[in-house]
Protein backbone atom coordinates (compact mmCIF):
# COMPACT_ATOMS: atom_id res chain seq x y z
CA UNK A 1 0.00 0.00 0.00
CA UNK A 2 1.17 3.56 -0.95
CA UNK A 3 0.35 7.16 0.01
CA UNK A 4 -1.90 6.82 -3.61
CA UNK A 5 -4.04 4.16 -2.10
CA UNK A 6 -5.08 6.43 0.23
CA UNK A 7 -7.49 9.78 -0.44
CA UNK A 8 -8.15 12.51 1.66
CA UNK A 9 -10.78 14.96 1.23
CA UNK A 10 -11.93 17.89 3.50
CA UNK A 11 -15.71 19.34 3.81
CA UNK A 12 -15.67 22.18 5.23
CA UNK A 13 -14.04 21.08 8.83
CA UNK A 14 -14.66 17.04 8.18
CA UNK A 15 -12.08 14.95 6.71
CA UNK A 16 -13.00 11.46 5.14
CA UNK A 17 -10.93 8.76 4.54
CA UNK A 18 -11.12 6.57 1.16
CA UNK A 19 -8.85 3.62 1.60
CA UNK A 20 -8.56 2.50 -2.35
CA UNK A 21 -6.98 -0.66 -1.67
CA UNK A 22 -7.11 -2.52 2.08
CA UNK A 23 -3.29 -3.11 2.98
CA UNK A 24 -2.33 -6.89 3.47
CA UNK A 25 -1.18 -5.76 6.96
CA UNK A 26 -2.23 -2.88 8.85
CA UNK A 27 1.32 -2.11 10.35
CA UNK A 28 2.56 -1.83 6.60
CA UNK A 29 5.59 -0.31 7.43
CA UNK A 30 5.91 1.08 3.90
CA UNK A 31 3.01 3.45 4.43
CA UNK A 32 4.41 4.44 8.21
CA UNK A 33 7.23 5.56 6.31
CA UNK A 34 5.47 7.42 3.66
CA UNK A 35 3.31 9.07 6.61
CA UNK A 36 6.13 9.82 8.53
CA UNK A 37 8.00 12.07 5.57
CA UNK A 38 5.10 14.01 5.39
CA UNK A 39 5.34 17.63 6.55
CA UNK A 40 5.38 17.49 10.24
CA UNK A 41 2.47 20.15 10.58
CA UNK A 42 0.41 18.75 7.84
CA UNK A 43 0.45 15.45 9.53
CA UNK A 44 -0.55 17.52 13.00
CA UNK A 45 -3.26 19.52 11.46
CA UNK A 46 -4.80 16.26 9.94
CA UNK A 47 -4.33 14.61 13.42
CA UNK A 48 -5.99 17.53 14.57
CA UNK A 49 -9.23 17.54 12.07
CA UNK A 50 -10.09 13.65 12.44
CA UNK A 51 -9.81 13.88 16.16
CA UNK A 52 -11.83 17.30 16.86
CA UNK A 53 -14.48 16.57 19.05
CA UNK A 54 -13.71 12.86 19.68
CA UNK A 55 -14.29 12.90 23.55
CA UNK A 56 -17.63 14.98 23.05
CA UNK A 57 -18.47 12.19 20.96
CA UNK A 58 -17.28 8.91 22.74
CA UNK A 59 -19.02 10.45 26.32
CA UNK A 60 -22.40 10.97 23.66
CA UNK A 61 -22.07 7.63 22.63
CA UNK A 62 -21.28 6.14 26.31
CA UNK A 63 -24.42 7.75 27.37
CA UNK A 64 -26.89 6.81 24.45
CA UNK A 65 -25.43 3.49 25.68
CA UNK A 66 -26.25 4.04 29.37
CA UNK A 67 -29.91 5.03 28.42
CA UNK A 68 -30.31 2.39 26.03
CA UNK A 69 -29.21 -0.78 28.74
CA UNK A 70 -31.11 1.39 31.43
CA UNK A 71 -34.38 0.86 29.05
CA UNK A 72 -33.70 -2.71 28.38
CA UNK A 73 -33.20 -4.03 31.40
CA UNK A 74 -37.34 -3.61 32.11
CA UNK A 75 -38.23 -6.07 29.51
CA UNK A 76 -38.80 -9.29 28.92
CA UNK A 77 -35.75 -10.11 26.96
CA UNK A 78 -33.39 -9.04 29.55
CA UNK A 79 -35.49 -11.20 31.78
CA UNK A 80 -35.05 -14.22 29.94
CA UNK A 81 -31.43 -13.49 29.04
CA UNK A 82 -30.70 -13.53 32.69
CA UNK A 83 -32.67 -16.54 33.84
CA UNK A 84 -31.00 -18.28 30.31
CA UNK A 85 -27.24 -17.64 31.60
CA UNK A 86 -28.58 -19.03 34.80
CA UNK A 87 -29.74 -21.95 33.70
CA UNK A 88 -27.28 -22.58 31.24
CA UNK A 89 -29.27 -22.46 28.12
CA UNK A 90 -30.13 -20.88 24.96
CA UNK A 91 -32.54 -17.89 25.32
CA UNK A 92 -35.67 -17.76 23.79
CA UNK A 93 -36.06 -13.85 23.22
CA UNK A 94 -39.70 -12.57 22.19
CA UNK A 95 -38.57 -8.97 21.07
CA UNK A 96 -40.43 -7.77 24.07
């Protein structure tokens, strides 16, 4: 995998990704390389972009999650899941 294989475009302040061709290993040293030549405040300002507002998002995420799992553990799924572990056994979930 090259530096080619890889495009980068920028909307307004969102950068996406288009990996052209999946590298046969993900610690492709080749392309470290290539990254690391890059102009060192390039690579910093592109660090910068794809990681702008990451912990607003994970903590959103974490507590869609919380609210979700807080909801679900009233029904009857969660019910059977539990008494399934218990009893060693497949669960038999009604969507409910």
């Amino acid at each position: 995998m090259t530096a080619q294989d890889i495009a980068i475009t920028v909307d307004r302040h969102v950068a996406t990704i288009e990996i052209r061709r999946p590298p046969y290993n993900f610690f492709d040293t080749g392309l470290i390389r290539q990254i690391a030549e890059c102009a060192p405040l390039g690579r910093l300002a592109t660090r910068a972009t794809l990681r702008a507002g990451l912990a607003d998002r994970v903590l959103a995420a974490t507590d869609h999650e919380t609210a979700e799992q807080t909801r679900l553990r009233s029904t009857e799924d969660f019910r059977e899941g539990v008494r399934a572990t218990e009893e060693r056994r497949p669960a038999n979930f009604v969507g409910r």
